[in-house]
C-alpha atoms as a PDB file:
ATOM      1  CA  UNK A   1      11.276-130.226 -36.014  1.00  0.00           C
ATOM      2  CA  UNK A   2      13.018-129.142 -39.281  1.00  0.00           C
ATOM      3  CA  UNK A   3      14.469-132.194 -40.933  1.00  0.00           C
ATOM      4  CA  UNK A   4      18.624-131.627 -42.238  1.00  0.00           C
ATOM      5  CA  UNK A   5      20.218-134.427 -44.437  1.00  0.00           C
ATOM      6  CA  UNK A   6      23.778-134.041 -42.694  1.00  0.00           C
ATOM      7  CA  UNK A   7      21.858-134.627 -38.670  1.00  0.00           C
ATOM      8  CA  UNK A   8      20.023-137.634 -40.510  1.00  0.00           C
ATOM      9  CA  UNK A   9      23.235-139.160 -41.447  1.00  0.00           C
ATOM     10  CA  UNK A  10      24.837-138.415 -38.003  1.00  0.00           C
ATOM     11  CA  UNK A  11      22.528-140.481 -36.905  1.00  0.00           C
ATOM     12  CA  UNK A  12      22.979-143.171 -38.994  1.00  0.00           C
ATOM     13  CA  UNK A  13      19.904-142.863 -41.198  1.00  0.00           C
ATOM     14  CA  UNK A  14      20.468-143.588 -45.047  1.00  0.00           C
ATOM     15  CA  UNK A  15      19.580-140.203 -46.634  1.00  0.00           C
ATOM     16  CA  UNK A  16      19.864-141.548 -50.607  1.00  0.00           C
ATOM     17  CA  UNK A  17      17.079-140.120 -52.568  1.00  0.00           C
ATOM     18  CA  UNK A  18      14.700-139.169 -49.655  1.00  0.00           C
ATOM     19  CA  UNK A  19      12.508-135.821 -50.200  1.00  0.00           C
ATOM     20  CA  UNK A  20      12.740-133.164 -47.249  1.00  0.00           C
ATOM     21  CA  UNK A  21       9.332-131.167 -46.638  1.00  0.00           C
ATOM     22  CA  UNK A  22      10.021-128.668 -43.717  1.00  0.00           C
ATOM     23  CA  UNK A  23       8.599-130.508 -40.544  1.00  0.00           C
ATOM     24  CA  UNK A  24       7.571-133.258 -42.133  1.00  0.00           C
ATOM     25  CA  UNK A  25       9.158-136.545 -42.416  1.00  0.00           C
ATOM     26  CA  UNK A  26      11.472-136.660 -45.147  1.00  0.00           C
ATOM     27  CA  UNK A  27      10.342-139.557 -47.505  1.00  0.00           C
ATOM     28  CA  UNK A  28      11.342-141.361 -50.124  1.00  0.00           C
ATOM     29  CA  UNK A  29       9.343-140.724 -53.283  1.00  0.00           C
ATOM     30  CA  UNK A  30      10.419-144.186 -54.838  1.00  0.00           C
ATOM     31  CA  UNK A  31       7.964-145.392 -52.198  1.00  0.00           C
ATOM     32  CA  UNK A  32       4.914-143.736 -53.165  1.00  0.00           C
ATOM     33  CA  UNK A  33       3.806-146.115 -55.961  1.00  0.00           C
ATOM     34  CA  UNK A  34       3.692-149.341 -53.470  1.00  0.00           C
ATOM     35  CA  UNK A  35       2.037-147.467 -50.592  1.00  0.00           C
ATOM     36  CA  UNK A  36      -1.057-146.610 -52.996  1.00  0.00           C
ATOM     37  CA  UNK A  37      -0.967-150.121 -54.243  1.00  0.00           C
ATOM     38  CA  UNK A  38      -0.970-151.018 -50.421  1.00  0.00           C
ATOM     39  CA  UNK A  39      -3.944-148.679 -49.048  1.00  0.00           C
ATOM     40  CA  UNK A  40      -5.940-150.682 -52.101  1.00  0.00           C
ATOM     41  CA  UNK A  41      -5.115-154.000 -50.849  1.00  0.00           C
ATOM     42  CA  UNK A  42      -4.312-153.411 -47.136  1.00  0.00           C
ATOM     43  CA  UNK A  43      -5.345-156.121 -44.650  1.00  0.00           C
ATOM     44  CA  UNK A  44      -9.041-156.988 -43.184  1.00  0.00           C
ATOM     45  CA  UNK A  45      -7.341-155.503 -39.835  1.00  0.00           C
ATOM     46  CA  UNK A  46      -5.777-152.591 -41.487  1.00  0.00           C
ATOM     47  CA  UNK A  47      -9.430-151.844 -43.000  1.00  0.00           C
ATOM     48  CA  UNK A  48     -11.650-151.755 -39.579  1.00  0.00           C
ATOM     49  CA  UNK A  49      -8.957-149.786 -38.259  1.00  0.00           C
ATOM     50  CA  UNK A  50      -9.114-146.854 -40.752  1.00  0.00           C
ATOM     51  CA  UNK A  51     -12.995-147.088 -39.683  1.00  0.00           C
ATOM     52  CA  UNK A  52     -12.291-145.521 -36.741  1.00  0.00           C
ATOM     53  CA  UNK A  53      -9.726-143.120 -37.432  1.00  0.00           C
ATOM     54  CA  UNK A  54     -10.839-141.780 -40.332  1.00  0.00           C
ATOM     55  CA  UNK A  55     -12.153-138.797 -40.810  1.00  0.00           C
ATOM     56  CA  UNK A  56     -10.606-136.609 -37.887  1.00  0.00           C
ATOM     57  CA  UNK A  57     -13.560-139.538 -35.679  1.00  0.00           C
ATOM     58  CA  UNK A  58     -10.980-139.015 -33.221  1.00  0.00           C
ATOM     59  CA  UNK A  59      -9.875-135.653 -33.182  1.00  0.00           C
ATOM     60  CA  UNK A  60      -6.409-136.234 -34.638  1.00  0.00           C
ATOM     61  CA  UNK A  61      -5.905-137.110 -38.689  1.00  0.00           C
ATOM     62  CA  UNK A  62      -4.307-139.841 -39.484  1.00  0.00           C
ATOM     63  CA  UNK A  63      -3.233-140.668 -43.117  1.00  0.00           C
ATOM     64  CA  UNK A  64      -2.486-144.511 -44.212  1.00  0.00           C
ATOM     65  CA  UNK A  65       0.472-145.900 -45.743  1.00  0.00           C
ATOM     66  CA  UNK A  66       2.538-143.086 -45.177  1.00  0.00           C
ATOM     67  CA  UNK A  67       6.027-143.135 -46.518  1.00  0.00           C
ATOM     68  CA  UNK A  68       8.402-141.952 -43.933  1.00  0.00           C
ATOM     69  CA  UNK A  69      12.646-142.415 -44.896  1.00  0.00           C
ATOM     70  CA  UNK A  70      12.391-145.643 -46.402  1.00  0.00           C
ATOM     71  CA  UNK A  71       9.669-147.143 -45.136  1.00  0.00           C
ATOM     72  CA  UNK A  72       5.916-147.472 -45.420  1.00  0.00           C
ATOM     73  CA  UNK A  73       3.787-146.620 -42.260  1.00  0.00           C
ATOM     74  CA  UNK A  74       0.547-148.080 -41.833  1.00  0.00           C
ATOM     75  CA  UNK A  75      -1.021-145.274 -40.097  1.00  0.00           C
ATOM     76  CA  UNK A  76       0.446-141.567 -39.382  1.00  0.00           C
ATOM     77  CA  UNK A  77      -0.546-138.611 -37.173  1.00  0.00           C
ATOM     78  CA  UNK A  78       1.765-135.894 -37.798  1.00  0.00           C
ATOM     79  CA  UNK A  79       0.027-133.944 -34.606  1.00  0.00           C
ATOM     80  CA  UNK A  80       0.884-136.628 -32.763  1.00  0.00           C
ATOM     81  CA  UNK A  81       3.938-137.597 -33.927  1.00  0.00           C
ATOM     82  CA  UNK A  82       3.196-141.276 -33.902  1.00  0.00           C
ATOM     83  CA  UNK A  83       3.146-144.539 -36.981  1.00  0.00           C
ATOM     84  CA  UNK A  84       1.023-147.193 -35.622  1.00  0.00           C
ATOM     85  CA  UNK A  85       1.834-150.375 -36.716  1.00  0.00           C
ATOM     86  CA  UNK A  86      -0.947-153.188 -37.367  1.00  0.00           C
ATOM     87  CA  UNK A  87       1.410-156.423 -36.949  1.00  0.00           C
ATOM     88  CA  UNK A  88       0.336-159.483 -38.375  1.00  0.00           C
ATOM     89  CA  UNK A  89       1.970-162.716 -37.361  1.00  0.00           C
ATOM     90  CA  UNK A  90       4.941-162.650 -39.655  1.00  0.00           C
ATOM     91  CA  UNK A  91       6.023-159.572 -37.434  1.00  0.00           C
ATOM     92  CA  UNK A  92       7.021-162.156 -34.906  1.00  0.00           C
ATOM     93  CA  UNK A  93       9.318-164.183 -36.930  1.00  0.00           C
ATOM     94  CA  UNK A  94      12.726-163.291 -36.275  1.00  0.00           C
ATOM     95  CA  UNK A  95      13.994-161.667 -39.606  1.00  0.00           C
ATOM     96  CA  UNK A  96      10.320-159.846 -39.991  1.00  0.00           C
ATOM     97  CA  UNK A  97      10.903-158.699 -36.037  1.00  0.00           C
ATOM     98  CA  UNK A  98      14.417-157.232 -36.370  1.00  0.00           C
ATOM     99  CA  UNK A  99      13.640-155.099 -39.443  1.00  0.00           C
ATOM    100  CA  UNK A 100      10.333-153.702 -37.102  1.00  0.00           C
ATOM    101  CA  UNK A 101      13.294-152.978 -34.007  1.00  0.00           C
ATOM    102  CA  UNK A 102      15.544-151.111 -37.085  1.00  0.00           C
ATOM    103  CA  UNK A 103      12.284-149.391 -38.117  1.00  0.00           C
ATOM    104  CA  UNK A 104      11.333-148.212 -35.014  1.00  0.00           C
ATOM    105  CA  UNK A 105      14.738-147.408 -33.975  1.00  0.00           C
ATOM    106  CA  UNK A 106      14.820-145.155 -36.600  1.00  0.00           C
ATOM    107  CA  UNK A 107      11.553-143.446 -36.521  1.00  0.00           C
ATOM    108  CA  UNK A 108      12.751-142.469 -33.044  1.00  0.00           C
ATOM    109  CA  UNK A 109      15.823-141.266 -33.765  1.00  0.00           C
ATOM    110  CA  UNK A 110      13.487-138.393 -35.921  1.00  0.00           C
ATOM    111  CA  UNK A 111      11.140-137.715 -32.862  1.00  0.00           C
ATOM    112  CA  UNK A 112       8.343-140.108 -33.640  1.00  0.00           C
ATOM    113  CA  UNK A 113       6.581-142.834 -31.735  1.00  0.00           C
ATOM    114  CA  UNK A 114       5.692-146.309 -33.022  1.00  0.00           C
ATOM    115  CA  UNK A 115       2.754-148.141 -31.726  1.00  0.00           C
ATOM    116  CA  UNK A 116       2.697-151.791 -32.463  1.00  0.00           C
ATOM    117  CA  UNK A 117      -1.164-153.298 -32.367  1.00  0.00           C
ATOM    118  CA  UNK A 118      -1.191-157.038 -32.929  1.00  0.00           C
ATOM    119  CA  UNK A 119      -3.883-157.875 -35.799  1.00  0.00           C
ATOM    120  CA  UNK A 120      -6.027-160.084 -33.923  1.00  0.00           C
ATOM    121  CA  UNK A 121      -6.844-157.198 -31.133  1.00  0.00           C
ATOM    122  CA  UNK A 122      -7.521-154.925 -33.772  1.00  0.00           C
ATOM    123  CA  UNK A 123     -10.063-157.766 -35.457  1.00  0.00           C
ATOM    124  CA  UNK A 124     -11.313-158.132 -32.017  1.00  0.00           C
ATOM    125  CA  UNK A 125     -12.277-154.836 -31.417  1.00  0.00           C
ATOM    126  CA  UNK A 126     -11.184-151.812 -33.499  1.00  0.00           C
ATOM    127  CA  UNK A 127     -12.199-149.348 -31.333  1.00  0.00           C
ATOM    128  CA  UNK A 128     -10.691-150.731 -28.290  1.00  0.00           C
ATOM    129  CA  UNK A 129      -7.610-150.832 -30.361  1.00  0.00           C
ATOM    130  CA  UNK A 130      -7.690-147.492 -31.680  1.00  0.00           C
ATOM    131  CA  UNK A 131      -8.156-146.453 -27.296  1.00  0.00           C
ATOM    132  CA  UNK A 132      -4.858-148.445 -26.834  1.00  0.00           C
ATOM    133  CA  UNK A 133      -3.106-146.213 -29.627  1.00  0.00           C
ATOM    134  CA  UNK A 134      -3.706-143.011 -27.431  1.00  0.00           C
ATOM    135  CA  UNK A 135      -3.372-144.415 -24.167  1.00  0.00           C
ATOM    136  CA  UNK A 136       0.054-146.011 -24.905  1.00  0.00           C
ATOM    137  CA  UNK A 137       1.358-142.395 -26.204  1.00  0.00           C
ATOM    138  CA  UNK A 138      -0.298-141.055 -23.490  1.00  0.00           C
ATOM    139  CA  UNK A 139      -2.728-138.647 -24.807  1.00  0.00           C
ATOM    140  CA  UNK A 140      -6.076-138.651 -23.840  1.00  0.00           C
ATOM    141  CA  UNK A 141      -8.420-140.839 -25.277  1.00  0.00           C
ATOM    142  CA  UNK A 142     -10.883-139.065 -27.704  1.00  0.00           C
ATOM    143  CA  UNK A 143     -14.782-140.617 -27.150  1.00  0.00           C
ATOM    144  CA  UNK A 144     -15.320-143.382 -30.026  1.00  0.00           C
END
């Protein structure tokens, strides 16, 4: 998918100041400072997850705290078209949980998939957690 300012803002999608790269996500470049700051200082969860998908471990690369529009994902496979989402309990508070439906909503609206893993399954097990990501996208899961 080629990305076109004018389709992004036919669908609603506030355009102001993001970068366009061909078939990657257009981005805003304002973002790039905090999502550096953020793969410093990411959470415990965050951390054991990046363990296992690392380093192509699974076949697929995944980069973290990707800016996509203007947002930060915590986890993105471009071959896969998919953010996966490590949500810790302030995602279910009501302000924090309609700004992850907008997010989402938008992410789709440009083709890709958001997978949301609550932080305590990802404590519990990474690896399991890092299974769920493919099997809720529906690709098959790589041996871990």
């Amino acid at each position: 998918m080629i990305y076109n300012e004018s389709v992004l803002q036919a669908l609603g999608i506030d355009t102001d100041g993001l970068v366009y790269c061909g078939e990657f996500p257009p981005y805003n470049p304002r973002l790039i400072p905090l999502a550096r700051n953020l793969r410093t200082r990411g959470t415990k969860a965050e951390a054991m997850l990046w363990k296992v998908l690392k380093n192509q471990q699974t076949g697929y690369t995944f980069t973290r705290q990707k800016p996509i529009l203007n947002f930060i994902a915590d986890f993105y496979c471009h071959q896969l078209r998919t953010v996966v989402e490590v949500d810790g309990f302030t995602h279910f508070e009501e302000e924090d949980y309609i700004d992850d439906v907008e997010r989402d909503r938008q992410m789709a609206l440009i083709g890709i998939r958001t997978v949301r893993i609550p932080d305590q399954d990802v404590r519990r097990n990474p690896t399991e957690a890092a299974q769920r990501i493919f099997f809720e996208i529906g690709v098959d899961i790589p041996m871990l």
